[in-house]
C-alpha atoms as a PDB file:
ATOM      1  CA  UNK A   1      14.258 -19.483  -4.435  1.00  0.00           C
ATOM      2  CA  UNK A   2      11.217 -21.502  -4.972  1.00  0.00           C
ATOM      3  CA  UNK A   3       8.853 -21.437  -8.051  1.00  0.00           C
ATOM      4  CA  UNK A   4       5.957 -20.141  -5.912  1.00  0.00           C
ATOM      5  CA  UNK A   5       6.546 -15.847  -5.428  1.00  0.00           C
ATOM      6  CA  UNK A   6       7.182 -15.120  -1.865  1.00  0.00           C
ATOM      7  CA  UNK A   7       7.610 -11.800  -0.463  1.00  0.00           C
ATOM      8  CA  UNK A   8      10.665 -10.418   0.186  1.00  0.00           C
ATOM      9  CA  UNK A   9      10.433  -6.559   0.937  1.00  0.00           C
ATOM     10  CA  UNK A  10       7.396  -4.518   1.845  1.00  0.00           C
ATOM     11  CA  UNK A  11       7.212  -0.631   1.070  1.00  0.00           C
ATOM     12  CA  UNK A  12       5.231   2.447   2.092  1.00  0.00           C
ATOM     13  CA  UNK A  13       6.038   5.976   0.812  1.00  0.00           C
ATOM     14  CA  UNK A  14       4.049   8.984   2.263  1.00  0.00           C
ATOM     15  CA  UNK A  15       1.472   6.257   3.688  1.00  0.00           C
ATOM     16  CA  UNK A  16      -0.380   6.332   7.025  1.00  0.00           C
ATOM     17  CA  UNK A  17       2.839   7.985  10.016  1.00  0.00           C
ATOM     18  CA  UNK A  18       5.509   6.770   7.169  1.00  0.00           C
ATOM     19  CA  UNK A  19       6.981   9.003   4.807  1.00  0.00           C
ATOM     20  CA  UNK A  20       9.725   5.723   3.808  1.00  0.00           C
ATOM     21  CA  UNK A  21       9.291   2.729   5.270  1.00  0.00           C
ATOM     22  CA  UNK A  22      11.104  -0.265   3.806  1.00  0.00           C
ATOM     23  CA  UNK A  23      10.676  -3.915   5.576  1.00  0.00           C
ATOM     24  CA  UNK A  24      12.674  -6.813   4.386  1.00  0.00           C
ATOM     25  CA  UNK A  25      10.755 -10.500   4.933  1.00  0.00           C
ATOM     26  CA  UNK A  26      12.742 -12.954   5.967  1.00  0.00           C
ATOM     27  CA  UNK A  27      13.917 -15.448   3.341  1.00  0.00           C
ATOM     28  CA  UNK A  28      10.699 -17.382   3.290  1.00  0.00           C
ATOM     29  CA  UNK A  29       8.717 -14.114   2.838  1.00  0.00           C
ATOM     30  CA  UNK A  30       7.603 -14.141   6.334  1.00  0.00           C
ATOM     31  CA  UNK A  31       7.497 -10.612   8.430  1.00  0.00           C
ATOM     32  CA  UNK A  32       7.584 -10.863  11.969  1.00  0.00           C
ATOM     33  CA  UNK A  33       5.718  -7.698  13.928  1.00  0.00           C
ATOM     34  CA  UNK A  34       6.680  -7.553  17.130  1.00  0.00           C
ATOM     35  CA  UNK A  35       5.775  -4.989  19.966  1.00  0.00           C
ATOM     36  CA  UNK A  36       4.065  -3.363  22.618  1.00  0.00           C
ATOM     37  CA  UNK A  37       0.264  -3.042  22.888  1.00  0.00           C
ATOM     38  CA  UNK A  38      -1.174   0.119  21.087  1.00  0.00           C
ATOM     39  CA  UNK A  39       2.428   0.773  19.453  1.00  0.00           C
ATOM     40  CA  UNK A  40       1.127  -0.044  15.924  1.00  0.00           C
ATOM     41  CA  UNK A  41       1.585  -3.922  14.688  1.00  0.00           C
ATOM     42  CA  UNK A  42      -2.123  -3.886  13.286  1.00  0.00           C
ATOM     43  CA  UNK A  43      -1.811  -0.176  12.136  1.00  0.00           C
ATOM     44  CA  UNK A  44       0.593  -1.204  10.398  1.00  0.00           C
ATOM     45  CA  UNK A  45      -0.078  -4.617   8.659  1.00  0.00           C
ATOM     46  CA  UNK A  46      -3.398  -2.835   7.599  1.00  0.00           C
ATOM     47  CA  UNK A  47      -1.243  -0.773   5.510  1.00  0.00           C
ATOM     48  CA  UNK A  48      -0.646  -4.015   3.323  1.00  0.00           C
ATOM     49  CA  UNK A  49      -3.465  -6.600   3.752  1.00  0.00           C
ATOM     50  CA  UNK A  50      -5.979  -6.466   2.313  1.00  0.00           C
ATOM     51  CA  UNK A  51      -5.239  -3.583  -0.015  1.00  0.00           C
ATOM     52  CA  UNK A  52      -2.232  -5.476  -1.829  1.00  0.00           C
ATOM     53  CA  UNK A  53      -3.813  -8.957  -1.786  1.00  0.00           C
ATOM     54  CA  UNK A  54      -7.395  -8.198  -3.228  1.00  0.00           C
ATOM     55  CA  UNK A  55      -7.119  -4.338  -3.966  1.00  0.00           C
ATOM     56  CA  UNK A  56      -9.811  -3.762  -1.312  1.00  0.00           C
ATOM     57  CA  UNK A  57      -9.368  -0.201   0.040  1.00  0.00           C
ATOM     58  CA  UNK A  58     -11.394  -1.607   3.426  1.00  0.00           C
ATOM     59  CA  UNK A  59      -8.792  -1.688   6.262  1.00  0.00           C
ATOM     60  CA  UNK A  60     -10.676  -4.279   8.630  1.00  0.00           C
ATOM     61  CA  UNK A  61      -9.174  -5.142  11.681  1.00  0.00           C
ATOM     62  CA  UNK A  62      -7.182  -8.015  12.672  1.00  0.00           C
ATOM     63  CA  UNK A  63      -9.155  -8.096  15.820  1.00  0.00           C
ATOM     64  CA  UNK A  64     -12.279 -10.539  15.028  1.00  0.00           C
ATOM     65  CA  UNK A  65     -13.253  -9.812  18.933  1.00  0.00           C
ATOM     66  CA  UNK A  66     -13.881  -5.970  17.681  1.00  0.00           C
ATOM     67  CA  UNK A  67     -16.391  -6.636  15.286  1.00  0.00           C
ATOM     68  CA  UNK A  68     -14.800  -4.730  12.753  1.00  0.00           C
ATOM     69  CA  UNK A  69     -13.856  -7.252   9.810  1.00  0.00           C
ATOM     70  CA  UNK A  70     -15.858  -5.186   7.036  1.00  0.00           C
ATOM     71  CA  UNK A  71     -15.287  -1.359   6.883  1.00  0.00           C
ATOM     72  CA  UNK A  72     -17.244   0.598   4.822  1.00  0.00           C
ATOM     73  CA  UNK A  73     -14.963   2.597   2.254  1.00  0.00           C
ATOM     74  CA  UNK A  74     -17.439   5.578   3.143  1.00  0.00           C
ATOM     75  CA  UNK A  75     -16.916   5.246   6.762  1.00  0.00           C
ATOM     76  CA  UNK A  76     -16.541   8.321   8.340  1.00  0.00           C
ATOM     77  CA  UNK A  77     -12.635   9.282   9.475  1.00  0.00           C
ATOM     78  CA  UNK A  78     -12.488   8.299  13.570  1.00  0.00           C
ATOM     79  CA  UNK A  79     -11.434  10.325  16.077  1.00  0.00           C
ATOM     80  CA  UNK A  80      -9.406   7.662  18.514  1.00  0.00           C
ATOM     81  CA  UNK A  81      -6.379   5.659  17.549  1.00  0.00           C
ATOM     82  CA  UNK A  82      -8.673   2.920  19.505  1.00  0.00           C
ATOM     83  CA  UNK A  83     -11.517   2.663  16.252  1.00  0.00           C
ATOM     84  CA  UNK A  84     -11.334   1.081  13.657  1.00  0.00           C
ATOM     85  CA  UNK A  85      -9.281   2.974  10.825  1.00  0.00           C
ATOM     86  CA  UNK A  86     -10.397   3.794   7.328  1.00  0.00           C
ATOM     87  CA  UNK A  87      -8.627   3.511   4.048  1.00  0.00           C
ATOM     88  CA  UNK A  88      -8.730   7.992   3.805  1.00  0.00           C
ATOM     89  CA  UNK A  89      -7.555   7.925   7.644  1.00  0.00           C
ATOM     90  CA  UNK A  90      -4.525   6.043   6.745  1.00  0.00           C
ATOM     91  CA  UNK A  91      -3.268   8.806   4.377  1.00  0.00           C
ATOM     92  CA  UNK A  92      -5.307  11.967   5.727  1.00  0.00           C
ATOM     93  CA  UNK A  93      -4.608  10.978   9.386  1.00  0.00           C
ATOM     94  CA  UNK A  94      -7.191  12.601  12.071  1.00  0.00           C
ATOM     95  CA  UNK A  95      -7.343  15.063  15.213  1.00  0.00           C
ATOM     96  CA  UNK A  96      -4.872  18.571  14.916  1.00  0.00           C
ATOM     97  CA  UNK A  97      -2.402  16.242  12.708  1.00  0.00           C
ATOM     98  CA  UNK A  98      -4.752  15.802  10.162  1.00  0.00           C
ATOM     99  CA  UNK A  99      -3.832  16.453   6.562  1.00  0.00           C
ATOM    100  CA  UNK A 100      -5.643  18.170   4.274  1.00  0.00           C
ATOM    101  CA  UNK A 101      -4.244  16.665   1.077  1.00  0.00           C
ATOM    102  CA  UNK A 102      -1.797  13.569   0.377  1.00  0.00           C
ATOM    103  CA  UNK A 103      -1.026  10.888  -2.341  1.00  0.00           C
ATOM    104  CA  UNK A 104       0.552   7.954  -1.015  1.00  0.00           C
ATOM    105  CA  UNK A 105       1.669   4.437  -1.767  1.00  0.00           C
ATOM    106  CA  UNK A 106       1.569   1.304  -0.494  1.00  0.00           C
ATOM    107  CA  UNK A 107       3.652  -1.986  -2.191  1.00  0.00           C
ATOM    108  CA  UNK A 108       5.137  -5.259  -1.881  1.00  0.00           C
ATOM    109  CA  UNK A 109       8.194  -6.947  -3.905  1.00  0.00           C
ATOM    110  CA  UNK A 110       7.578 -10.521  -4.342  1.00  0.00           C
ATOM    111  CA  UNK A 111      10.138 -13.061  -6.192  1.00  0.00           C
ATOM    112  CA  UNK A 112      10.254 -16.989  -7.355  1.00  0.00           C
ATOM    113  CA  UNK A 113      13.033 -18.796  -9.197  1.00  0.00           C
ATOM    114  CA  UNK A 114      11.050 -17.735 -12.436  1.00  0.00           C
ATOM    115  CA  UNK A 115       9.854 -13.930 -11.755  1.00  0.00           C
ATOM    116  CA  UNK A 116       9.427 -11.194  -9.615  1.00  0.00           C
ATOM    117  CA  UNK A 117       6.656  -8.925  -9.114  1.00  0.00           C
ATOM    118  CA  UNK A 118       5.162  -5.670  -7.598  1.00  0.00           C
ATOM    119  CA  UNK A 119       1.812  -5.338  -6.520  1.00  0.00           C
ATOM    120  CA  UNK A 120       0.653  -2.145  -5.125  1.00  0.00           C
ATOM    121  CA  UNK A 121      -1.287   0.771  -4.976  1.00  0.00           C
ATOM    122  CA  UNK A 122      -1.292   4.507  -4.761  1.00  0.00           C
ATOM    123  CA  UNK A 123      -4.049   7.103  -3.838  1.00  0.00           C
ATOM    124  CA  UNK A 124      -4.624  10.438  -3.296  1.00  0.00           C
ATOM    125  CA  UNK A 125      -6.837  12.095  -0.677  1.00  0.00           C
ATOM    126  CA  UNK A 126      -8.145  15.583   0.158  1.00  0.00           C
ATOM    127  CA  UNK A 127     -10.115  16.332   3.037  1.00  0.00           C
ATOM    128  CA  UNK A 128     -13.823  16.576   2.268  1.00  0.00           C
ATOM    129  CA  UNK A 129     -13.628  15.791  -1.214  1.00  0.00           C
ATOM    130  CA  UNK A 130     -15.992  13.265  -2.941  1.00  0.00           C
ATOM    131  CA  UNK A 131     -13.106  12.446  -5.533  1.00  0.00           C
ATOM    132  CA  UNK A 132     -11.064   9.753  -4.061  1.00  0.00           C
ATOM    133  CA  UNK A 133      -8.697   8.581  -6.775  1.00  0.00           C
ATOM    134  CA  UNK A 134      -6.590   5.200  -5.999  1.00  0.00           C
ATOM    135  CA  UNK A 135      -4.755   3.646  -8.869  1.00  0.00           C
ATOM    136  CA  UNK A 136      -3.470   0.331  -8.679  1.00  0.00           C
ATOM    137  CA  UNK A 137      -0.100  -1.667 -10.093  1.00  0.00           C
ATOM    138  CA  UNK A 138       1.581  -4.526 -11.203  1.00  0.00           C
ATOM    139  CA  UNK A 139       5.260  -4.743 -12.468  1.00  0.00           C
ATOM    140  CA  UNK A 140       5.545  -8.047 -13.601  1.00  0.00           C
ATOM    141  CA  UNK A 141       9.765  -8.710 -14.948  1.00  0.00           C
ATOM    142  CA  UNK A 142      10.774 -12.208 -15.911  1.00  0.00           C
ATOM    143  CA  UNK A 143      14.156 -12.079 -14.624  1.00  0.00           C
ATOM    144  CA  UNK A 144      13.930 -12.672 -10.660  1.00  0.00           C
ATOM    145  CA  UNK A 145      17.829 -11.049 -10.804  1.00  0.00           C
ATOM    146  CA  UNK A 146      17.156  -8.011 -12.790  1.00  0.00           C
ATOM    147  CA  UNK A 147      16.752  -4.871 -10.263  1.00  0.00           C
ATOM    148  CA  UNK A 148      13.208  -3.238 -10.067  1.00  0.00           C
ATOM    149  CA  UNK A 149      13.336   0.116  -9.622  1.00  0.00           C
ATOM    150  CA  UNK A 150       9.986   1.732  -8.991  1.00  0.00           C
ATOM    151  CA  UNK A 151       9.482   5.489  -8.716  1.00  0.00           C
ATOM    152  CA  UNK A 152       6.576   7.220  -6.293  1.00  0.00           C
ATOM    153  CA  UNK A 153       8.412  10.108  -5.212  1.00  0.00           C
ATOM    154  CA  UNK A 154      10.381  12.914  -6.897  1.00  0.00           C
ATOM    155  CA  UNK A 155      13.767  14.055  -5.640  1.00  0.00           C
ATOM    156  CA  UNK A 156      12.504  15.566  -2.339  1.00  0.00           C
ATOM    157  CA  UNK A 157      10.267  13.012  -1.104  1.00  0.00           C
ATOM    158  CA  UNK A 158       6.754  14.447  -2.730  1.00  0.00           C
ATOM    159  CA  UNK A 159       4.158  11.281  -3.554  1.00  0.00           C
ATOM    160  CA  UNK A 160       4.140  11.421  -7.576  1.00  0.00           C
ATOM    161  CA  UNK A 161       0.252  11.654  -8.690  1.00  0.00           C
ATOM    162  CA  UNK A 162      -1.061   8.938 -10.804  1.00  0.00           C
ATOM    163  CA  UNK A 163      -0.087  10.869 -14.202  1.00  0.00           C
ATOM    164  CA  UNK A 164       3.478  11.035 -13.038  1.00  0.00           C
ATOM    165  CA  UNK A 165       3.808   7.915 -11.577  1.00  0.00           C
ATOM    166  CA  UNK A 166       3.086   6.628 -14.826  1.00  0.00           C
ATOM    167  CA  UNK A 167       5.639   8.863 -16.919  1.00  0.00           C
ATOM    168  CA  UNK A 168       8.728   8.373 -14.027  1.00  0.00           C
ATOM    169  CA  UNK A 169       8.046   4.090 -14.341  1.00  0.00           C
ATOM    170  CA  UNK A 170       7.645   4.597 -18.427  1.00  0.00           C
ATOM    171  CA  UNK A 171      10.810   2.984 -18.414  1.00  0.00           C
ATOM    172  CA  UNK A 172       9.710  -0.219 -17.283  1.00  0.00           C
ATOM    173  CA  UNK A 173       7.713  -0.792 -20.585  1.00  0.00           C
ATOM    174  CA  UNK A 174       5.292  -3.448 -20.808  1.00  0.00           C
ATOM    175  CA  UNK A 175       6.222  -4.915 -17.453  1.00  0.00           C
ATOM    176  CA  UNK A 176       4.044  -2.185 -15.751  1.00  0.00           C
ATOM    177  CA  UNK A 177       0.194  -2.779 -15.284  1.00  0.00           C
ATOM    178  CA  UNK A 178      -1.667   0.343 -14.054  1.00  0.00           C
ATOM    179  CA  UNK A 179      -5.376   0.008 -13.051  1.00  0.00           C
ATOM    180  CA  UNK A 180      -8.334   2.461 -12.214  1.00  0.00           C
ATOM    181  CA  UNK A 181     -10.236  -0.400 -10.697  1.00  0.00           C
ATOM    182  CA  UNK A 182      -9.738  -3.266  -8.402  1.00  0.00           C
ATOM    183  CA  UNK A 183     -11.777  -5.534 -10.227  1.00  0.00           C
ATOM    184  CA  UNK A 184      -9.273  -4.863 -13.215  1.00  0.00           C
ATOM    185  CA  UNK A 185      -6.386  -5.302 -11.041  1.00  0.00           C
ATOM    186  CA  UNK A 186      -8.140  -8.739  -9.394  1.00  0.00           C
ATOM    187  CA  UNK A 187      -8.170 -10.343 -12.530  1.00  0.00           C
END
């Protein structure tokens, strides 16, 4: 392990087409997407980055050539897998799939020779309301060997809202940060 934090697993629960998605980096923390055109890679990464990095909830593309590096978090929900996605179309979905409501998260696990962490964040959605709560986290444990357990879901697989995310992770003490903001969660 190195003293820097690398990543070493990446997580989505009830988050864009996943309902459990777990991705293991390789040992230097680098994930390899590899794949067919149109079969997801940038879909997918945009479930991470930027939102885990900065706590934007902006899903720009990857694709400089598109014109579509800033995203306004009031952009309207697209109606082609082709444009540009927005942070509510990555839990809400569009077309006759749409959802009408859903609370989702989005995480990495990150470790060093000193410490591991958890930075992530979870949100819920409802079609055509104004309300758009997203809460994000940090665990923060001081023993890179100790297991992290994080809870988002209850026993059958239903996204825990902020409230309860909070009371199933009460365990982890101290350790756990929860913000409102990104700003808060930035610094």
């Amino acid at each position: 392990m190195t003293q820097q934090l690398v990543p070493v697993s990446y997580h989505l629960r009830n988050f864009n087409k996943y309902a459990k998605l777990d991705m293991q980096a390789a040992e230097n923390g680098n994930l390899t997407l590899i794949g067919e055109n149109a079969v997801g890679k940038t879909t997918l990464a945009n479930c991470f980055f930027p939102m885990l990095i900065d706590g934007a909830i902006t899903t720009p593309s990857f694709n400089p050539a598109k014109n579509t590096e800033k995203v306004s978090q009031s952009a309207s929900v697209r109606n082609s897998s082709r444009d540009t996605r927005t942070f509510e179309s990555m839990l809400l979905g569009w077309g006759p799939g749409a959802m009408k409501v859903r609370t989702g998260y989005s995480y990495v696990l990150m470790r060093s020779n000193q410490r591991q962490v958890i930075l992530g964040l979870g949100a819920t959605r409802v079609q055509d309301d104004p309300r758009k709560p997203t809460w994000w986290f940090i665990v923060i444990a001081p023993n890179p060997t100790d297991a992290l357990e994080l809870h988002t879901t209850d026993a059958e697989g239903k996204s825990l809202d902020k409230n309860q995310f909070k009371a199933a992770n009460a365990a982890m003490g101290d350790q756990l940060h929860v913000f409102d903001r990104p700003e808060d969660y930035r610094e």
